[in-house]
Protein backbone atom coordinates (compact mmCIF):
# COMPACT_ATOMS: atom_id res chain seq x y z
CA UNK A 1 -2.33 103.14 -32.23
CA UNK A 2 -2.25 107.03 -31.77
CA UNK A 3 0.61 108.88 -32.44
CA UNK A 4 1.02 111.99 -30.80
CA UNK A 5 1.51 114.91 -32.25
CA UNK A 6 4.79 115.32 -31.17
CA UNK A 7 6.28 112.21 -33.30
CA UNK A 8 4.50 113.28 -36.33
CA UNK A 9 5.82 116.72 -36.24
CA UNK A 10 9.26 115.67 -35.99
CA UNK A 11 8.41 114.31 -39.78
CA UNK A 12 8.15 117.82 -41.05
CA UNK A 13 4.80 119.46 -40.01
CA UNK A 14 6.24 122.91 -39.89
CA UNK A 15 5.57 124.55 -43.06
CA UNK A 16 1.43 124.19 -43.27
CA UNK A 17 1.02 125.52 -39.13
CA UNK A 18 3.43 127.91 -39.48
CA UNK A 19 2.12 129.46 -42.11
CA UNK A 20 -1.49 129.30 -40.93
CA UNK A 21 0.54 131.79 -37.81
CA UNK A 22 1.76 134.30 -39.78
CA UNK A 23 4.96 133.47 -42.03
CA UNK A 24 5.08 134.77 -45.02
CA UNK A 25 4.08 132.00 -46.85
CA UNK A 26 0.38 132.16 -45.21
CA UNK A 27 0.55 136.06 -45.26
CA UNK A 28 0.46 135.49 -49.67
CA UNK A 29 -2.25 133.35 -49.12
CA UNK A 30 -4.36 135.20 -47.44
CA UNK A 31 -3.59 138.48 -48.73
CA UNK A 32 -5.06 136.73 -52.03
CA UNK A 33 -7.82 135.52 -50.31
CA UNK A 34 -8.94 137.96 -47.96
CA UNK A 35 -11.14 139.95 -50.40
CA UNK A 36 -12.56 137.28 -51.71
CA UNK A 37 -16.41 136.03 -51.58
CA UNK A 38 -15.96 133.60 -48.71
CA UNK A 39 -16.80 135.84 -46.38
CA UNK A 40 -20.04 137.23 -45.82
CA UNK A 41 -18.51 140.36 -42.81
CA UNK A 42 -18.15 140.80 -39.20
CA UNK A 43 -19.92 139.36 -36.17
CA UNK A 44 -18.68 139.66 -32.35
CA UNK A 45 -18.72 136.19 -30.36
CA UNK A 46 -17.46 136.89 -26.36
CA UNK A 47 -16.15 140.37 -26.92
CA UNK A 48 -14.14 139.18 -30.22
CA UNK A 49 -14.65 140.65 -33.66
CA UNK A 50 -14.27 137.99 -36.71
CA UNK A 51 -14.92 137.25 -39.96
CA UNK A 52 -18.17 135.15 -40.75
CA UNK A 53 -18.35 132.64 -43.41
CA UNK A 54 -20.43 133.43 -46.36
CA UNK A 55 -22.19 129.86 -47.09
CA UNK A 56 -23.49 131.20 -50.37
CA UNK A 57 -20.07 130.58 -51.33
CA UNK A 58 -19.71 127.44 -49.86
CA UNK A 59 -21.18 123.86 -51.38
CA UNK A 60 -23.97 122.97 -49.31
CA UNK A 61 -22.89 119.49 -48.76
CA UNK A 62 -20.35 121.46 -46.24
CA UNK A 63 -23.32 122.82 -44.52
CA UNK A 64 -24.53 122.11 -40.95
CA UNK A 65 -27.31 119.47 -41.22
CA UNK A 66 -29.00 116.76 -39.49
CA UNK A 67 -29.03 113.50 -41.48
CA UNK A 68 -29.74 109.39 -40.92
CA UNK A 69 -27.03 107.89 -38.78
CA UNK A 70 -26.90 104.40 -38.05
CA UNK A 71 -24.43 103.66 -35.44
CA UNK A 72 -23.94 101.46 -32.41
CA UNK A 73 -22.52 104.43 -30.71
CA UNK A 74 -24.14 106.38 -27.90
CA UNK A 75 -25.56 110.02 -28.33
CA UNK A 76 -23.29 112.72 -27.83
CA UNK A 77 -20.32 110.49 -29.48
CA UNK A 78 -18.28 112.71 -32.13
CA UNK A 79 -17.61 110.78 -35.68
CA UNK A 80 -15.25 111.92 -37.88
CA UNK A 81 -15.10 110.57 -41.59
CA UNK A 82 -11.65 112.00 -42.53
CA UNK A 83 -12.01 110.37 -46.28
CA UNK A 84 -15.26 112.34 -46.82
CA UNK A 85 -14.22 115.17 -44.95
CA UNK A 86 -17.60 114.89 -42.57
CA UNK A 87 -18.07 115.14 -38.81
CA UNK A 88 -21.04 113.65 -37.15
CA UNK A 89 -22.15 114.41 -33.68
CA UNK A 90 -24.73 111.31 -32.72
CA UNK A 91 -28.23 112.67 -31.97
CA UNK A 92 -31.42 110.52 -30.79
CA UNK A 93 -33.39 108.68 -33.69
CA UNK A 94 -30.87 107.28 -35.51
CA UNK A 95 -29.69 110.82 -36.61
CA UNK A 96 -26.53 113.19 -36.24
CA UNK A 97 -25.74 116.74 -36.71
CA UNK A 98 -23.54 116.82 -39.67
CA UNK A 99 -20.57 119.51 -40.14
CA UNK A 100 -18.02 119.45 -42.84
CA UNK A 101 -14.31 119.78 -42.04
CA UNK A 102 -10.57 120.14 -43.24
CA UNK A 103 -8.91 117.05 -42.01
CA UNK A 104 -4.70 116.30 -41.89
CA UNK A 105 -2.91 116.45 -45.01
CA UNK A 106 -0.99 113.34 -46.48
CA UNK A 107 1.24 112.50 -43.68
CA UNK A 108 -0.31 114.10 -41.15
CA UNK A 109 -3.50 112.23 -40.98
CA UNK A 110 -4.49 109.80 -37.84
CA UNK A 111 -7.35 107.62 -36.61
CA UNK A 112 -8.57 106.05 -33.35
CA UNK A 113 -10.47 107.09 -30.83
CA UNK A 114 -10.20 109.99 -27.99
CA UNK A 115 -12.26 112.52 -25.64
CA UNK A 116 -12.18 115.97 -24.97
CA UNK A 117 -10.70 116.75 -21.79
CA UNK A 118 -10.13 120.51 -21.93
CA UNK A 119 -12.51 123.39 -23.81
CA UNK A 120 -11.46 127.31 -24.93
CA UNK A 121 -13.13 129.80 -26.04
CA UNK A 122 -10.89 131.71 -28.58
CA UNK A 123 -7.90 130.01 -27.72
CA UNK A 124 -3.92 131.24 -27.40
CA UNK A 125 -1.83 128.87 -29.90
CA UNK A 126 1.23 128.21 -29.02
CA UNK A 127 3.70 126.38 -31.76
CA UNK A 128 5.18 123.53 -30.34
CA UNK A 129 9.07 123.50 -29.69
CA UNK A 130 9.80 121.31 -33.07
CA UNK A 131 7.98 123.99 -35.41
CA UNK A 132 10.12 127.08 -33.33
CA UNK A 133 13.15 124.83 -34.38
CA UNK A 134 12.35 125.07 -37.59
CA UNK A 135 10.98 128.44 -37.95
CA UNK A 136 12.68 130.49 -35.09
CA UNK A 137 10.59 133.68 -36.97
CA UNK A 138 7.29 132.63 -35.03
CA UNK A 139 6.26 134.00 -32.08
CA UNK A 140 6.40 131.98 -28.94
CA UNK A 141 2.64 132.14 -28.98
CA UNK A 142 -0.21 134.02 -30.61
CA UNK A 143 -3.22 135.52 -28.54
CA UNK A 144 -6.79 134.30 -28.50
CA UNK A 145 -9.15 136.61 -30.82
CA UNK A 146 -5.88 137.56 -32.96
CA UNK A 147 -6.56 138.17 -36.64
CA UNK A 148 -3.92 136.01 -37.08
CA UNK A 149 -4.68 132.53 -34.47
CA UNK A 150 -5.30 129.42 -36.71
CA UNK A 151 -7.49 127.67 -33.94
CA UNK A 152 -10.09 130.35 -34.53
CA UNK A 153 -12.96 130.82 -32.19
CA UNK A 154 -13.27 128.00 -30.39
CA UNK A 155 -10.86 124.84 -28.89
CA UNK A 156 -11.82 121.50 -28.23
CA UNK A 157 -8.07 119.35 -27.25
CA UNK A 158 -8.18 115.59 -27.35
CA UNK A 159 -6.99 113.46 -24.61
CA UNK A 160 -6.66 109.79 -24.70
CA UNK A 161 -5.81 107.94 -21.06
CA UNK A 162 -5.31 111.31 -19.28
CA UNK A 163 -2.50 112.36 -21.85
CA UNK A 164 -2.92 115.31 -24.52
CA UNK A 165 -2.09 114.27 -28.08
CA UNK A 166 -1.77 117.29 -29.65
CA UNK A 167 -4.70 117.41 -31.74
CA UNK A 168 -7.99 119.74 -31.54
CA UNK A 169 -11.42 120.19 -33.14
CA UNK A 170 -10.81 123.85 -33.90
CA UNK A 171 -12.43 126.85 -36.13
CA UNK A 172 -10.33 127.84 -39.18
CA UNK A 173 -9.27 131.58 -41.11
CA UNK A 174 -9.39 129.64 -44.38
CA UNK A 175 -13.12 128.66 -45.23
CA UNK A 176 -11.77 127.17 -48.78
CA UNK A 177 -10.04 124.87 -46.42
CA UNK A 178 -13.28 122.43 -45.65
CA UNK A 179 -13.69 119.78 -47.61
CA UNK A 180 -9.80 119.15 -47.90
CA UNK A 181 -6.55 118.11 -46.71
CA UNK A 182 -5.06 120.71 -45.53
CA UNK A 183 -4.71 120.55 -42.20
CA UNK A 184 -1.36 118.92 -40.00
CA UNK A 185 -3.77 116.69 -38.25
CA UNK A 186 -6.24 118.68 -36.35
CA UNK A 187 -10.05 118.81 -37.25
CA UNK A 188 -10.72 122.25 -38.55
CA UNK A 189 -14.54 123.48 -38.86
CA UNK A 190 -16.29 126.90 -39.57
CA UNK A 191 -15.96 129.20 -37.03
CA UNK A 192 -20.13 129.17 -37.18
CA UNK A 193 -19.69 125.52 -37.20
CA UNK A 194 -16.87 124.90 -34.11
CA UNK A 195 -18.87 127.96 -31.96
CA UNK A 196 -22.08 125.34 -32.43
CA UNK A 197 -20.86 121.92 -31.46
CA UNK A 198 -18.46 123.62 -28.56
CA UNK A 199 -21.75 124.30 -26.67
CA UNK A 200 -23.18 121.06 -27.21
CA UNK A 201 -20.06 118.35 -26.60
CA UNK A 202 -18.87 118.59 -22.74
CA UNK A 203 -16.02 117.71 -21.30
CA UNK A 204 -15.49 114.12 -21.74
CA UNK A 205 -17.00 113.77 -25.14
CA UNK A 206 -16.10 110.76 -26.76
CA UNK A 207 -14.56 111.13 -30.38
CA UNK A 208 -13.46 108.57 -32.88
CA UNK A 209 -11.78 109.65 -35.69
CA UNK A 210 -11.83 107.08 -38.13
CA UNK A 211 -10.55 106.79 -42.59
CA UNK A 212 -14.07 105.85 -43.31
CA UNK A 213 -17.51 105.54 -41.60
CA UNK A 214 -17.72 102.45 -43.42
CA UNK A 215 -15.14 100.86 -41.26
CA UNK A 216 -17.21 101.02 -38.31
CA UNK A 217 -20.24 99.11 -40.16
CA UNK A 218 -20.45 95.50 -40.69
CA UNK A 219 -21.07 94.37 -43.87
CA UNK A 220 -25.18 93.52 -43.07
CA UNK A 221 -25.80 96.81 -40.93
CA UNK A 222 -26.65 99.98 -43.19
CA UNK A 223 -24.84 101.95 -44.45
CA UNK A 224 -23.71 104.87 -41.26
CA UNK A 225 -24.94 108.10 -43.51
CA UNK A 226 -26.98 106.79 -46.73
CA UNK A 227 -26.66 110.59 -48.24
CA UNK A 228 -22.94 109.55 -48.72
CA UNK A 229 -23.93 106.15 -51.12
């Protein structure tokens, strides 16, 4: 079973989002980081300005690439390994796109299946009542294309039976991020990355988001991504 958003954040998922908006926690964080090497400049995407990864810095097993994928699943299904930190977007062949990610931290994590029922480009986040409880310093909201928005450039929100659980495939300010648990239970990608598989997943994408890949293989079907052996 799901759980939405909602219930876990009533467990404490404040501090993380709140600082990705601006408290001072983040605002140490990425004052340390926002010299640094993980970013390669500036590029505009729909009138925007942001910061673009710089994927010299970045371990190319985090890189975009298409690799073997054996799954029953039709094309155009999204596959998220949250243990290896991978997201696979089925392709024809027996082959998916492959993007790395940031998935939930301990706590925060959650698996089963959903579809993406609404799209944004560079969308407004809005903290949800528990967090303003708990941080009555945050802003009600913060604007789309804001320095500051931890969704990034793009927003893809899950649904599951018509309802909105709270959780997105989003773009991140933290490259460093991919790879780990960091998140409070949203997908984050590269802002390259999430601007890429926006315009190829429409509305009613079907995503699974699942501990392993290995748990959707039986034990004499091979193995979903072989480079992960």
């Amino acid at each position: 079973m799901i759980k939405t958003r909602r219930e876990l954040l009533a467990g404490g998922l404040a501090t993380v989002a709140a600082a990705a908006a601006g408290a001072p926690a983040w605002a140490a964080k990425s004052t340390a980081k926002s010299g640094s090497s993980f970013f390669a400049g500036t590029a505009v995407d729909n009138g925007v300005t942001y910061r673009t990864t710089n994927f010299n810095k970045i371990d190319k097993k985090w890189h975009k690439q298409v690799v073997k994928f054996f799954s029953s699943e039709p094309q155009g299904t999204v596959v998220v390994d949250t243990i290896h930190h991978m997201l696979y977007l089925i392709m024809e062949n027996k082959t998916a796109i492959r993007y790395g990610v940031g998935v939930g931290r301990e706590g925060f994590k959650w698996y089963g299946y959903a579809t993406i029922d609404r799209k944004a480009l560079w969308p407004k986040w809005t903290p949800p009542p528990e967090m303003i409880k708990r941080h009555p310093e945050l802003p009600p909201f913060i604007n789309g294309g804001d320095p500051k928005n931890p969704l990034s450039a793009r927003g893809m929100y899950l649904f599951r039976e018509g309802t909105d659980i709270g959780y997105r495939l989003h773009g991140t300010l933290e490259p460093w991020s991919i790879g780990t648990d960091a998140s409070s239970g949203c997908i984050r990608m590269f802002p390259e990355h999430v601007i890429d598989l926006y315009q190829r997943c429409p509305i009613g994408t079907y995503v699974q988001v699942l501990p392993h890949i290995a748990d959707q293989a039986g034990k004499s079907r091979p193995v979903l991504d072989p480079t992960l052996e």
